[in-house]
PDB file of N, CA and C in Angstrom:
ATOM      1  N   UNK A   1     129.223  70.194 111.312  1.00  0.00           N
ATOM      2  CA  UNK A   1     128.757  69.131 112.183  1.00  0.00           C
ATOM      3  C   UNK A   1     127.249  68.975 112.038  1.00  0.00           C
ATOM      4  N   UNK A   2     126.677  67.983 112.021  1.00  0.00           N
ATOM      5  CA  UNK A   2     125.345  67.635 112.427  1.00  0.00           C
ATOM      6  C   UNK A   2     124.464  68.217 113.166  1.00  0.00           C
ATOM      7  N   UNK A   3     123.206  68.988 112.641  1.00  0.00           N
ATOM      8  CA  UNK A   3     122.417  69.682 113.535  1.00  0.00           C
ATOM      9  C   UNK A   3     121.548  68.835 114.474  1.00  0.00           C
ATOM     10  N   UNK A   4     121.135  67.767 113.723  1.00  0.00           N
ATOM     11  CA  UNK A   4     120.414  66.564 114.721  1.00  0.00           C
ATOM     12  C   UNK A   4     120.545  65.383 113.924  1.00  0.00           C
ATOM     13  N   UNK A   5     120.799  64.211 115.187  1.00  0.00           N
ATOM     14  CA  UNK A   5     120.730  63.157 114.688  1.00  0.00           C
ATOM     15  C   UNK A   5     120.481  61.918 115.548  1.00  0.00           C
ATOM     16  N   UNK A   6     119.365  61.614 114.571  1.00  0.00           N
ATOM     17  CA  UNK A   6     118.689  60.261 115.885  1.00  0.00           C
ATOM     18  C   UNK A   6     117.676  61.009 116.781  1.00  0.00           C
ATOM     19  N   UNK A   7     117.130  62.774 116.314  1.00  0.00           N
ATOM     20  CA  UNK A   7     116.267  63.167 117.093  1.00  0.00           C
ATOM     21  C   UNK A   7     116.719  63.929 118.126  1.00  0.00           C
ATOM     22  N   UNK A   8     117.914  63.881 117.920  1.00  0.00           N
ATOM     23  CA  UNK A   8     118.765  64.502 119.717  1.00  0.00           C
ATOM     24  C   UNK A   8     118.953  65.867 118.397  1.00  0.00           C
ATOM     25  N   UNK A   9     118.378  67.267 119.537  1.00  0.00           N
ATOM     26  CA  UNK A   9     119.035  68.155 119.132  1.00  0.00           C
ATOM     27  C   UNK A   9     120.350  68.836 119.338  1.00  0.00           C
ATOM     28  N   UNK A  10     121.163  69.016 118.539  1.00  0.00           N
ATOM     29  CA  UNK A  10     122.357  69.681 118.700  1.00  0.00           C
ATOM     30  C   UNK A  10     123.061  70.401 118.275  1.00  0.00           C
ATOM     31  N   UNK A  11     121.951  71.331 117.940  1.00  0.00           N
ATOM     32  CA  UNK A  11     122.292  72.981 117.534  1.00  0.00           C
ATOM     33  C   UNK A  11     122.849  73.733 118.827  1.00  0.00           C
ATOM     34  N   UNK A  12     123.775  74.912 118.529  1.00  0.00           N
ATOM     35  CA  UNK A  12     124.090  75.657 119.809  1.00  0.00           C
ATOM     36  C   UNK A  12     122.685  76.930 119.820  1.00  0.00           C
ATOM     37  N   UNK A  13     122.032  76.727 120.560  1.00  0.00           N
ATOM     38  CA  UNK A  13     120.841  78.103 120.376  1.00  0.00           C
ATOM     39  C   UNK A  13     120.864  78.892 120.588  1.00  0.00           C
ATOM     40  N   UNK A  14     122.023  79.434 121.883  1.00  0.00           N
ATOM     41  CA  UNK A  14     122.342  81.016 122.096  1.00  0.00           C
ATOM     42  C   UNK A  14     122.869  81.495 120.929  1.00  0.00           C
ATOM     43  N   UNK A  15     123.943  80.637 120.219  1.00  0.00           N
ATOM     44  CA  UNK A  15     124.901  80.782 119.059  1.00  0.00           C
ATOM     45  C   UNK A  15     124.234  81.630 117.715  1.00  0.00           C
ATOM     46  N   UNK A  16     123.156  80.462 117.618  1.00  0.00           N
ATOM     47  CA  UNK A  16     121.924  80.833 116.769  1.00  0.00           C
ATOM     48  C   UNK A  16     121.282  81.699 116.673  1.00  0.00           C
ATOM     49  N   UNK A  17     120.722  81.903 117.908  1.00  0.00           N
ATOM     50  CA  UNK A  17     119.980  83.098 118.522  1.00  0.00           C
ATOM     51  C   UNK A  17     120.803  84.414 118.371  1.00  0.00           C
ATOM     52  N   UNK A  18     121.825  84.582 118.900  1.00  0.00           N
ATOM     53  CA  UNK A  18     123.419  85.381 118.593  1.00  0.00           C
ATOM     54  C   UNK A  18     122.933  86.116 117.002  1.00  0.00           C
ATOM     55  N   UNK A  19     123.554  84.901 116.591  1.00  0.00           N
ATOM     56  CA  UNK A  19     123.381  85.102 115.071  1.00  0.00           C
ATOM     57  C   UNK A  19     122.325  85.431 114.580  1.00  0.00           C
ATOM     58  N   UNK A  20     121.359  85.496 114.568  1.00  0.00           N
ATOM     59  CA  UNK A  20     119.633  85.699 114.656  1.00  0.00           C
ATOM     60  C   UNK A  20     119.664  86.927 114.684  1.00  0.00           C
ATOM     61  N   UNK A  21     120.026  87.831 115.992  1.00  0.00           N
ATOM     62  CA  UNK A  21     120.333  88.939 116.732  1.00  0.00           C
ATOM     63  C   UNK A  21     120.999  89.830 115.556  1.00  0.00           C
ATOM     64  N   UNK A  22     122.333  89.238 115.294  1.00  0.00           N
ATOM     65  CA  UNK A  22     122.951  90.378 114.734  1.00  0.00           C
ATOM     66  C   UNK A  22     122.019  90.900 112.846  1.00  0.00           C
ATOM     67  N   UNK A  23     121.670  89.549 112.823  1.00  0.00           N
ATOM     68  CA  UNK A  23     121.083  89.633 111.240  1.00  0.00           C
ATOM     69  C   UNK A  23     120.375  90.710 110.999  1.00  0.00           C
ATOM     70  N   UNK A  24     119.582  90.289 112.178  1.00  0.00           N
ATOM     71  CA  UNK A  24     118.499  91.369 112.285  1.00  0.00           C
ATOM     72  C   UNK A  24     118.783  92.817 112.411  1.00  0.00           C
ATOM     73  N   UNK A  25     119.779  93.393 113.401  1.00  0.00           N
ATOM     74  CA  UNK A  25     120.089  94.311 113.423  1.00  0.00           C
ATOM     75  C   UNK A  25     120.450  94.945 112.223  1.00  0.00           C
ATOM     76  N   UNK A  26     121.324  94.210 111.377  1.00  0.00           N
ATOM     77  CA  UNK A  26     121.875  94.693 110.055  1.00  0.00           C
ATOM     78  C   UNK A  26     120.441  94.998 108.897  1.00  0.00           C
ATOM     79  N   UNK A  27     119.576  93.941 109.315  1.00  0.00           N
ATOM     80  CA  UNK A  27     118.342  94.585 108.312  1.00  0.00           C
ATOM     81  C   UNK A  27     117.738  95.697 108.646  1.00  0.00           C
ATOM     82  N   UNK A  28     117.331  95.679 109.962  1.00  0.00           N
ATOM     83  CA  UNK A  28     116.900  97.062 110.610  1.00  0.00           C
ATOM     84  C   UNK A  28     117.247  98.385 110.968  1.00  0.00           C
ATOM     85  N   UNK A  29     118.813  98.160 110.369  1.00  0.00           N
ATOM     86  CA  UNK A  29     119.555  99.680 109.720  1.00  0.00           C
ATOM     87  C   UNK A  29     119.247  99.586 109.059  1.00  0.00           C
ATOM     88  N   UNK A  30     119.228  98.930 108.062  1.00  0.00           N
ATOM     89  CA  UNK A  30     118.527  99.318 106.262  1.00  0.00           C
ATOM     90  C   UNK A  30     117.322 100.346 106.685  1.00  0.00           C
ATOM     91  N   UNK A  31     116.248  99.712 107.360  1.00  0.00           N
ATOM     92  CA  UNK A  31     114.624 100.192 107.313  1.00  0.00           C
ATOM     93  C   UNK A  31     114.921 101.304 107.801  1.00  0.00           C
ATOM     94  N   UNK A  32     116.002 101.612 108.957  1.00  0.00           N
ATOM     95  CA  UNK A  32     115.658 102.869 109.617  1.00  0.00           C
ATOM     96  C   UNK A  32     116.805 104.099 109.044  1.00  0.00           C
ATOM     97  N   UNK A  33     117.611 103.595 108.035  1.00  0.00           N
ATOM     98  CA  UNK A  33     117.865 104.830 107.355  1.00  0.00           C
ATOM     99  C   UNK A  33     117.210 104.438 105.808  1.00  0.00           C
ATOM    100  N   UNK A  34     116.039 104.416 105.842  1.00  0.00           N
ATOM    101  CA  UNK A  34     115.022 104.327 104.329  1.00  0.00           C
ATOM    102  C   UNK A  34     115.444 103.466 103.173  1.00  0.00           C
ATOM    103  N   UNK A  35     116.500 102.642 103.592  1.00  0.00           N
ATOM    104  CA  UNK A  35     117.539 101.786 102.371  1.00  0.00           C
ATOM    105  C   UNK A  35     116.857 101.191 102.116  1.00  0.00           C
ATOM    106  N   UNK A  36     117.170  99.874 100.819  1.00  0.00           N
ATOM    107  CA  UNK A  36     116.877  98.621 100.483  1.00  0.00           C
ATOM    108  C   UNK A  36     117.627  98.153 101.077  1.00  0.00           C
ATOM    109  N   UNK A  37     117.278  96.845 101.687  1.00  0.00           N
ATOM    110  CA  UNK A  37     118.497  96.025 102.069  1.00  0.00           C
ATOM    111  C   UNK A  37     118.872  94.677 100.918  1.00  0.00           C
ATOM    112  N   UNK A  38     120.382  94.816 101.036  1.00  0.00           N
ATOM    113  CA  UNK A  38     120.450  93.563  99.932  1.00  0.00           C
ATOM    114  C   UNK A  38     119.395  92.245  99.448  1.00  0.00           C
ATOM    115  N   UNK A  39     119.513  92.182  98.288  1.00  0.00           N
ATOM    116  CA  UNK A  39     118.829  90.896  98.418  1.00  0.00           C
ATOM    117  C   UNK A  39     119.309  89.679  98.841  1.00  0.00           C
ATOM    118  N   UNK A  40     120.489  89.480  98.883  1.00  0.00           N
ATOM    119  CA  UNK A  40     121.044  88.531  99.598  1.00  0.00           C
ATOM    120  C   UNK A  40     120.800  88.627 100.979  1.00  0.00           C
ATOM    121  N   UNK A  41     121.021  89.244 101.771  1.00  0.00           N
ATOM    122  CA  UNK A  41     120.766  90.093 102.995  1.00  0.00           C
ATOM    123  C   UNK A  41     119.428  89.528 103.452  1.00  0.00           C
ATOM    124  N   UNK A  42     118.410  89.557 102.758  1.00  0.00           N
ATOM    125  CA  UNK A  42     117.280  89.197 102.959  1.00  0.00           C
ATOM    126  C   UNK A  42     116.833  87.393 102.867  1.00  0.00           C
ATOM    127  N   UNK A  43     117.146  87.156 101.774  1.00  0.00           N
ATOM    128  CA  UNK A  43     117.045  85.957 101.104  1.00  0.00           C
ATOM    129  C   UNK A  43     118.088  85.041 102.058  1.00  0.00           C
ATOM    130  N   UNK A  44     119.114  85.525 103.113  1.00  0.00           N
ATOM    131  CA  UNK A  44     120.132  84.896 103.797  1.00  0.00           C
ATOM    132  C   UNK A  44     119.152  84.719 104.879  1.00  0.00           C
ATOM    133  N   UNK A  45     118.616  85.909 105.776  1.00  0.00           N
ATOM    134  CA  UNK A  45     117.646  85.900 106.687  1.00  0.00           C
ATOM    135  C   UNK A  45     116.549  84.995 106.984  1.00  0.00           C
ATOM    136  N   UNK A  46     115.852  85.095 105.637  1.00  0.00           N
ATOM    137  CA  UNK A  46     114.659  84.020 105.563  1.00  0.00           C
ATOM    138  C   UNK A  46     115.037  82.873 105.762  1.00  0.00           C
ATOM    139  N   UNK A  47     116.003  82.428 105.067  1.00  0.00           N
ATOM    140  CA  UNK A  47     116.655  80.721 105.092  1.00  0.00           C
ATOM    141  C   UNK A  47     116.880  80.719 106.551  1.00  0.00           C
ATOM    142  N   UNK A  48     117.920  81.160 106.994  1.00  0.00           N
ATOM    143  CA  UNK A  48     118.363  80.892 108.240  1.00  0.00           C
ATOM    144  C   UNK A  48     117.036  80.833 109.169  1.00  0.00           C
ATOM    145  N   UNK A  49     115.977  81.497 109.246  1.00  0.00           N
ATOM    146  CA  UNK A  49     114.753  82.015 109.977  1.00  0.00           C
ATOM    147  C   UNK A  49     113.770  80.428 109.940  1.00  0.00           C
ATOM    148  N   UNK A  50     113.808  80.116 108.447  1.00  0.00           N
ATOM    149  CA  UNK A  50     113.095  78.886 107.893  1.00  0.00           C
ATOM    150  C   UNK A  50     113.579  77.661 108.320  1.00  0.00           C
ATOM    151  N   UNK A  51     115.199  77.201 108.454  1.00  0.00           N
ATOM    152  CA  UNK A  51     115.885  76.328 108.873  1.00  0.00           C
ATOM    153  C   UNK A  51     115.555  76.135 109.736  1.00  0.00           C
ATOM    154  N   UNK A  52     115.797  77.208 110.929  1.00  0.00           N
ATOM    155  CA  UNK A  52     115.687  76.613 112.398  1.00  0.00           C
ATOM    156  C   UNK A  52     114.437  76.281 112.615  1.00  0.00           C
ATOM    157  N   UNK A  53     113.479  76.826 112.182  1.00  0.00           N
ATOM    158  CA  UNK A  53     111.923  76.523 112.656  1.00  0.00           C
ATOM    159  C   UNK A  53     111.434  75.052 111.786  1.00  0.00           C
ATOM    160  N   UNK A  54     112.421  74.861 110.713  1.00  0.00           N
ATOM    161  CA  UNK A  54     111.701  73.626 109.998  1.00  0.00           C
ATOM    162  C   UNK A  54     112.515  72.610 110.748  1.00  0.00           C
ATOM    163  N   UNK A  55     113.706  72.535 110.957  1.00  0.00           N
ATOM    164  CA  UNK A  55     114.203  71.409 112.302  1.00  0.00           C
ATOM    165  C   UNK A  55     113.678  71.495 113.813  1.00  0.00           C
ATOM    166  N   UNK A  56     112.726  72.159 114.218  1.00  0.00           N
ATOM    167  CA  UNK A  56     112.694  72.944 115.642  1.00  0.00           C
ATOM    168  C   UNK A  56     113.351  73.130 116.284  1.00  0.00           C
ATOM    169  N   UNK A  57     114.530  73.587 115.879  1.00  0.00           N
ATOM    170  CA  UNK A  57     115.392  74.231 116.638  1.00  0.00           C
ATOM    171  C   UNK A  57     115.474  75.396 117.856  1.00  0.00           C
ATOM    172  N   UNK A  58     114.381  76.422 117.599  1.00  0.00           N
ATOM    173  CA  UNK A  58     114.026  77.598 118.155  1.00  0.00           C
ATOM    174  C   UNK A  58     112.365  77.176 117.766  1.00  0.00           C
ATOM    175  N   UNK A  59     112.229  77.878 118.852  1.00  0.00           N
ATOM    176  CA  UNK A  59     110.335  78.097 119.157  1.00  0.00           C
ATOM    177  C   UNK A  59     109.994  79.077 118.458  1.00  0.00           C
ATOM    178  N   UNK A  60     109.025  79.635 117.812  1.00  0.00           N
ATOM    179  CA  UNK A  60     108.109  81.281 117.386  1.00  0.00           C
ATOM    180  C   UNK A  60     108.886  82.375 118.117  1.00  0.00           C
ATOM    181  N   UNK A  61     108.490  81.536 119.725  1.00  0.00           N
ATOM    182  CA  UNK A  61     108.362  82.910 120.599  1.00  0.00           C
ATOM    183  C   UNK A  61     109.623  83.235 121.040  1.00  0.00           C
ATOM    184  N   UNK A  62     110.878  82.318 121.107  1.00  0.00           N
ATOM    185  CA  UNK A  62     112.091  82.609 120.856  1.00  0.00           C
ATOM    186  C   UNK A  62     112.378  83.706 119.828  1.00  0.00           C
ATOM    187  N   UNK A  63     112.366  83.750 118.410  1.00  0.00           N
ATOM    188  CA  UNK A  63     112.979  84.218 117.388  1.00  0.00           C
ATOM    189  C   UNK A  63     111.991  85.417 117.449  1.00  0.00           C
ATOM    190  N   UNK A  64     110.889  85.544 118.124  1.00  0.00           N
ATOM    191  CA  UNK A  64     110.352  86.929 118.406  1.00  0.00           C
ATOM    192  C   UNK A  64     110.666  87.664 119.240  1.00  0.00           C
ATOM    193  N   UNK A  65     110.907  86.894 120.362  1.00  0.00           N
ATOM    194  CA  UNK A  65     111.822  87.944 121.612  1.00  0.00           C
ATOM    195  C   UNK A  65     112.540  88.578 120.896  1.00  0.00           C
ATOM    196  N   UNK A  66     113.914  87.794 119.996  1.00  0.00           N
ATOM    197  CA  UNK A  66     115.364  88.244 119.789  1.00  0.00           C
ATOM    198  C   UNK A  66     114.846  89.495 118.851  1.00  0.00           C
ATOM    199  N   UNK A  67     114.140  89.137 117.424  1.00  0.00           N
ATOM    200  CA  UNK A  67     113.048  90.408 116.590  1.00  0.00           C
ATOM    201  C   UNK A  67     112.941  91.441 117.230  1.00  0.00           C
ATOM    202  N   UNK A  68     112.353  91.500 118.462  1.00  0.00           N
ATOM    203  CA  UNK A  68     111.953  92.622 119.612  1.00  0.00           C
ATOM    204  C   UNK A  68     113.028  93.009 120.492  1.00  0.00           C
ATOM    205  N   UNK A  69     114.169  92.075 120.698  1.00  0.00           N
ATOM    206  CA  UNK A  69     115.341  93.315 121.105  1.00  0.00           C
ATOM    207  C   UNK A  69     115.811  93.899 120.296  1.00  0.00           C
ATOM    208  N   UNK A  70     115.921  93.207 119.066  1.00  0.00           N
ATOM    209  CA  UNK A  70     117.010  93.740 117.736  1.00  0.00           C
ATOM    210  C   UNK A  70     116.411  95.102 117.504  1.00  0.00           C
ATOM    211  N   UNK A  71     114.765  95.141 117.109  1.00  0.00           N
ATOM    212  CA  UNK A  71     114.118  96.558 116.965  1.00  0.00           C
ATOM    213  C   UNK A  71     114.282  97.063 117.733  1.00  0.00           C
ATOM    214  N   UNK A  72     114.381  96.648 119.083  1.00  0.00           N
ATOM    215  CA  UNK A  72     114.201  97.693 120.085  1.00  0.00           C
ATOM    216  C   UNK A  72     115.692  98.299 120.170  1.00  0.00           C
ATOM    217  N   UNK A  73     117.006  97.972 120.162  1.00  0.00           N
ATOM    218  CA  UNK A  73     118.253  98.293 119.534  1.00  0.00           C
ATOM    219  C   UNK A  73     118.331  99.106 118.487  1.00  0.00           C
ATOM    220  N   UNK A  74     118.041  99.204 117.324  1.00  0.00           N
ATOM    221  CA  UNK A  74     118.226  99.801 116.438  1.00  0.00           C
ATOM    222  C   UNK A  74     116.753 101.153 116.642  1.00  0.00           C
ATOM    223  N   UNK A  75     115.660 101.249 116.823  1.00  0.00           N
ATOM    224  CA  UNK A  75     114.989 101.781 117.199  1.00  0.00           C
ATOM    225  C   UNK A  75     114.793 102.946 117.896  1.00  0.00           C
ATOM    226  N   UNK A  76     114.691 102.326 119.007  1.00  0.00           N
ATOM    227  CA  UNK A  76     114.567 102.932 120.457  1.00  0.00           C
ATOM    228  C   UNK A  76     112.952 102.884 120.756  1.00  0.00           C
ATOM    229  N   UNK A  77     112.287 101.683 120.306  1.00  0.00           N
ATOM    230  CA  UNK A  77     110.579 101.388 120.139  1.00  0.00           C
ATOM    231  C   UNK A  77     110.456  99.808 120.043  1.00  0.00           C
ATOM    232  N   UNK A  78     109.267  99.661 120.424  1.00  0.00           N
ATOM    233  CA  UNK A  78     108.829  98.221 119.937  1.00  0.00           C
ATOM    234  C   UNK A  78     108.084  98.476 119.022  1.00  0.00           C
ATOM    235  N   UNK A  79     108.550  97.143 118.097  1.00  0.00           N
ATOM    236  CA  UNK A  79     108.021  96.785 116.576  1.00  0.00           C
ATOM    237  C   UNK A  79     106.425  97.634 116.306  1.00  0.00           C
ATOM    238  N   UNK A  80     105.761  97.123 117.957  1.00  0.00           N
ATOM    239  CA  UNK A  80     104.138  98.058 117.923  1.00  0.00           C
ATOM    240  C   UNK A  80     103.820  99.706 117.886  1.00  0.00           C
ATOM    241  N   UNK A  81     105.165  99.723 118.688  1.00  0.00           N
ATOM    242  CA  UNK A  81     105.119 101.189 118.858  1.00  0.00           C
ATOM    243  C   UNK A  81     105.993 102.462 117.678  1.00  0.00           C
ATOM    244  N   UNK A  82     106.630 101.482 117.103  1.00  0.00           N
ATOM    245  CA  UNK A  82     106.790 102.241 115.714  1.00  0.00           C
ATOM    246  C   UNK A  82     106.138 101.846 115.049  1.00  0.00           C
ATOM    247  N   UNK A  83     105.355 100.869 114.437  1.00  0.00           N
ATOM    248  CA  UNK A  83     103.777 100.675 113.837  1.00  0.00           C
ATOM    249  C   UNK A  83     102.985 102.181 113.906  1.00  0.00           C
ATOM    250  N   UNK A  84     102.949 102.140 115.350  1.00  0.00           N
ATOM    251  CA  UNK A  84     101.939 103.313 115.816  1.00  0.00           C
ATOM    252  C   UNK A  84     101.790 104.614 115.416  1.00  0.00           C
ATOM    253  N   UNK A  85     103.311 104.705 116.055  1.00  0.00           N
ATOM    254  CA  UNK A  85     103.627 105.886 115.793  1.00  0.00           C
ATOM    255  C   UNK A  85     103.944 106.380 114.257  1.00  0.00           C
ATOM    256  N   UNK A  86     104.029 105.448 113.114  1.00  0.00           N
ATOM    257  CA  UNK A  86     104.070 105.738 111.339  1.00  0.00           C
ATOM    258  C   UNK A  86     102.982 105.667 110.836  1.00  0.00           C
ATOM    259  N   UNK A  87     101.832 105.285 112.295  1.00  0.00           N
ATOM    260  CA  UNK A  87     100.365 105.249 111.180  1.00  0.00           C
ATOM    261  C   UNK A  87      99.863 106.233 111.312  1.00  0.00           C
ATOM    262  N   UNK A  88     100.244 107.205 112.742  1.00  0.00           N
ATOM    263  CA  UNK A  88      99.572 108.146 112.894  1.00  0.00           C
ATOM    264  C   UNK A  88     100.486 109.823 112.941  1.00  0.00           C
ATOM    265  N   UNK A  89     101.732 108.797 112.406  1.00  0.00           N
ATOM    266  CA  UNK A  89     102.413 110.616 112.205  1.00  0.00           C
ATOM    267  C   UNK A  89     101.942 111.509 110.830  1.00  0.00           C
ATOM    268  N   UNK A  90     101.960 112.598 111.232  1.00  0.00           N
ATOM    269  CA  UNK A  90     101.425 113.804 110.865  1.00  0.00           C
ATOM    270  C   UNK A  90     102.467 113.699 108.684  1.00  0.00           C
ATOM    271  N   UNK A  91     101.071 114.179 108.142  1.00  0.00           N
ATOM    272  CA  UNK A  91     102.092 113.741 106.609  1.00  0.00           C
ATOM    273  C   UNK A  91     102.951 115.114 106.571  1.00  0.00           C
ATOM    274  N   UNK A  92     104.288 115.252 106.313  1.00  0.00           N
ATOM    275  CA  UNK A  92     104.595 116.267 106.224  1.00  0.00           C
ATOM    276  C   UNK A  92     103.884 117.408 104.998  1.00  0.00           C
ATOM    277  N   UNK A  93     104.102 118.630 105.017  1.00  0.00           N
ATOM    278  CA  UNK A  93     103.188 119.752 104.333  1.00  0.00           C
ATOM    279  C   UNK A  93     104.262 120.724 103.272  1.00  0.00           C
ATOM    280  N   UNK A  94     104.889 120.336 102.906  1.00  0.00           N
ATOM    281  CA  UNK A  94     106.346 120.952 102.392  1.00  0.00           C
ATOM    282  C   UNK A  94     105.487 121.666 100.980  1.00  0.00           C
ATOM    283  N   UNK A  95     106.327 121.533 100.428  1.00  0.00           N
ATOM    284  CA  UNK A  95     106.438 122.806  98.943  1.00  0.00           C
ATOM    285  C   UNK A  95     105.813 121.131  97.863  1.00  0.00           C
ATOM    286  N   UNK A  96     104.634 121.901  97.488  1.00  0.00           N
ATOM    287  CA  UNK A  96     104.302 121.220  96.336  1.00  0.00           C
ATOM    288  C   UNK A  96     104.334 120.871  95.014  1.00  0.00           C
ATOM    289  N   UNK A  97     105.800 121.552  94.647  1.00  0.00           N
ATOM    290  CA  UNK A  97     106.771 121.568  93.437  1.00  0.00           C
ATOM    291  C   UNK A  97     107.288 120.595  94.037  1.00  0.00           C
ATOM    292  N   UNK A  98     107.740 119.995  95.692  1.00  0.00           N
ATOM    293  CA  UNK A  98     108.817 118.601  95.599  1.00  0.00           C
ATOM    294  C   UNK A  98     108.411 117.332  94.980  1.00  0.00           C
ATOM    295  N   UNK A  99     106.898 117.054  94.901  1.00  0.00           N
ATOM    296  CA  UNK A  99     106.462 116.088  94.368  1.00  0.00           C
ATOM    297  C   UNK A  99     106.878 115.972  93.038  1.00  0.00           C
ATOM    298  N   UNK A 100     107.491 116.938  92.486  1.00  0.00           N
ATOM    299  CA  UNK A 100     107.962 116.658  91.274  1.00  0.00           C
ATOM    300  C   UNK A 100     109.243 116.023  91.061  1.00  0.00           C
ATOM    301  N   UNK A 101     110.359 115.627  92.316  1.00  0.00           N
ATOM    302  CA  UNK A 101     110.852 114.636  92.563  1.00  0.00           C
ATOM    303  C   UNK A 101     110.626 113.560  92.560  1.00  0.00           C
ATOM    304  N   UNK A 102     111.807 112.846  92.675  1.00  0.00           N
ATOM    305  CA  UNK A 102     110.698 110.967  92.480  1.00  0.00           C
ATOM    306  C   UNK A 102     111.107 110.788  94.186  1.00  0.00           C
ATOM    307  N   UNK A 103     110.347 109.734  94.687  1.00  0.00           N
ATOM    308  CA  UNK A 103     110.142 109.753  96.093  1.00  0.00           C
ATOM    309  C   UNK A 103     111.310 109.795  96.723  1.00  0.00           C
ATOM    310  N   UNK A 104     112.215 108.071  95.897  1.00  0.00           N
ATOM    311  CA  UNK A 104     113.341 108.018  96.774  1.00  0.00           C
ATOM    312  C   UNK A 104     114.185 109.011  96.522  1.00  0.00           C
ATOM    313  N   UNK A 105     114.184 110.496  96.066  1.00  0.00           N
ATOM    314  CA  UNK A 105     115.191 111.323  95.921  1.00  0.00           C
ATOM    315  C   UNK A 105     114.929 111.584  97.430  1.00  0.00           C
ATOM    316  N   UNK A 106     113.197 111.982  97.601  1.00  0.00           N
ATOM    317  CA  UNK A 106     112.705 113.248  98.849  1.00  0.00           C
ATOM    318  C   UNK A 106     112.949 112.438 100.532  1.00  0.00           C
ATOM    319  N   UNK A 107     113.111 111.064 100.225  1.00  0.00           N
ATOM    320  CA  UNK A 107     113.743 110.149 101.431  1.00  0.00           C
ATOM    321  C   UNK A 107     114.948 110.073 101.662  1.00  0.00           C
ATOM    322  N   UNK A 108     115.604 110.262 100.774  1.00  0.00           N
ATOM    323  CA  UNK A 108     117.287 110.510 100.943  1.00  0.00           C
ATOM    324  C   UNK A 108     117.934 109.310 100.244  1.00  0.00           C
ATOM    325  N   UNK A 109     117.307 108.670 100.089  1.00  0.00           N
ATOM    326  CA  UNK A 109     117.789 107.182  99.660  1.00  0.00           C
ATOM    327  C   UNK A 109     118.824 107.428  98.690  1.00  0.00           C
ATOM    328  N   UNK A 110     120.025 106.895  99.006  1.00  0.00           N
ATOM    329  CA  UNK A 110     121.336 106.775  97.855  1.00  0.00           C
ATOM    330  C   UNK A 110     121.709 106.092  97.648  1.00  0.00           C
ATOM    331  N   UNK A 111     121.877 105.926  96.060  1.00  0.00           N
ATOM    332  CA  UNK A 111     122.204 104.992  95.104  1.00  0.00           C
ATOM    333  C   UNK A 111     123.516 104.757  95.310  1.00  0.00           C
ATOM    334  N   UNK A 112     124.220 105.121  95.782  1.00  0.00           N
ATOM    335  CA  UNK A 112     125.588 104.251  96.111  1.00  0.00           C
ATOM    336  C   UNK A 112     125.453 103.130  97.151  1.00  0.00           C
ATOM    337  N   UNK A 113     124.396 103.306  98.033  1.00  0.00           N
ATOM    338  CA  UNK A 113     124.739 102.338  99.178  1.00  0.00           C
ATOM    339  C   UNK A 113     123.482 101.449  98.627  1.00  0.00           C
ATOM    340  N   UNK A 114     122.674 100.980  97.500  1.00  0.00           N
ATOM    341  CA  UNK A 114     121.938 100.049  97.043  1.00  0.00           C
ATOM    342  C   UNK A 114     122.960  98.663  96.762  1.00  0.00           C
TER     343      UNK A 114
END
């Protein structure tokens, strides 16, 4: 159906927003168990993110609230406060033979779920 026409908007925005919500969540498991997230995954996000704001469908400060529950869901922080807290956590001090790993081994990152 028609998102607008003649200027009348008629997008559903909770729907959107909904959907907004869950996207996000699914990217923000990626980040918080050290993954890549698909590129589709991503490249789906942006569009959808770009759409609504290039029809005005949703405001900034809309699609930032929903951003800031989704982190705060998957989290248990706001977007600032895990900022914070990764700029100023302590570097770990481990065995200096691990560097002879490649990083994403010493993050856990697995190649099956890429």
């Amino acid at each position: 159906y028609p998102i607008i026409t003649g200027g009348v908007n008629l997008i559903d925005k909770d729907a959107y927003l909904t959907k907004l919500k869950m996207l996000l969540i699914e990217r923000y498991g990626y980040l918080k168990r050290c993954e890549v997230a698909p590129p589709e995954l991503i490249q789906y996000l942006e569009g959808y993110l770009s759409a609504a704001r290039t029809l005005d469908a949703v405001s900034y400060d809309e699609i930032k609230a929903v951003m800031d529950k989704a982190h705060y869901e998957v989290f248990g922080k706001t977007i600032e406060e895990r900022q914070l807290a990764e700029l100023y956590a302590p570097v770990p001090q481990g065995d200096p033979d691990d560097l002879e790993l490649p990083t994403w081994i010493r993050w856990g990152v697995r190649l099956d779920r890429l």
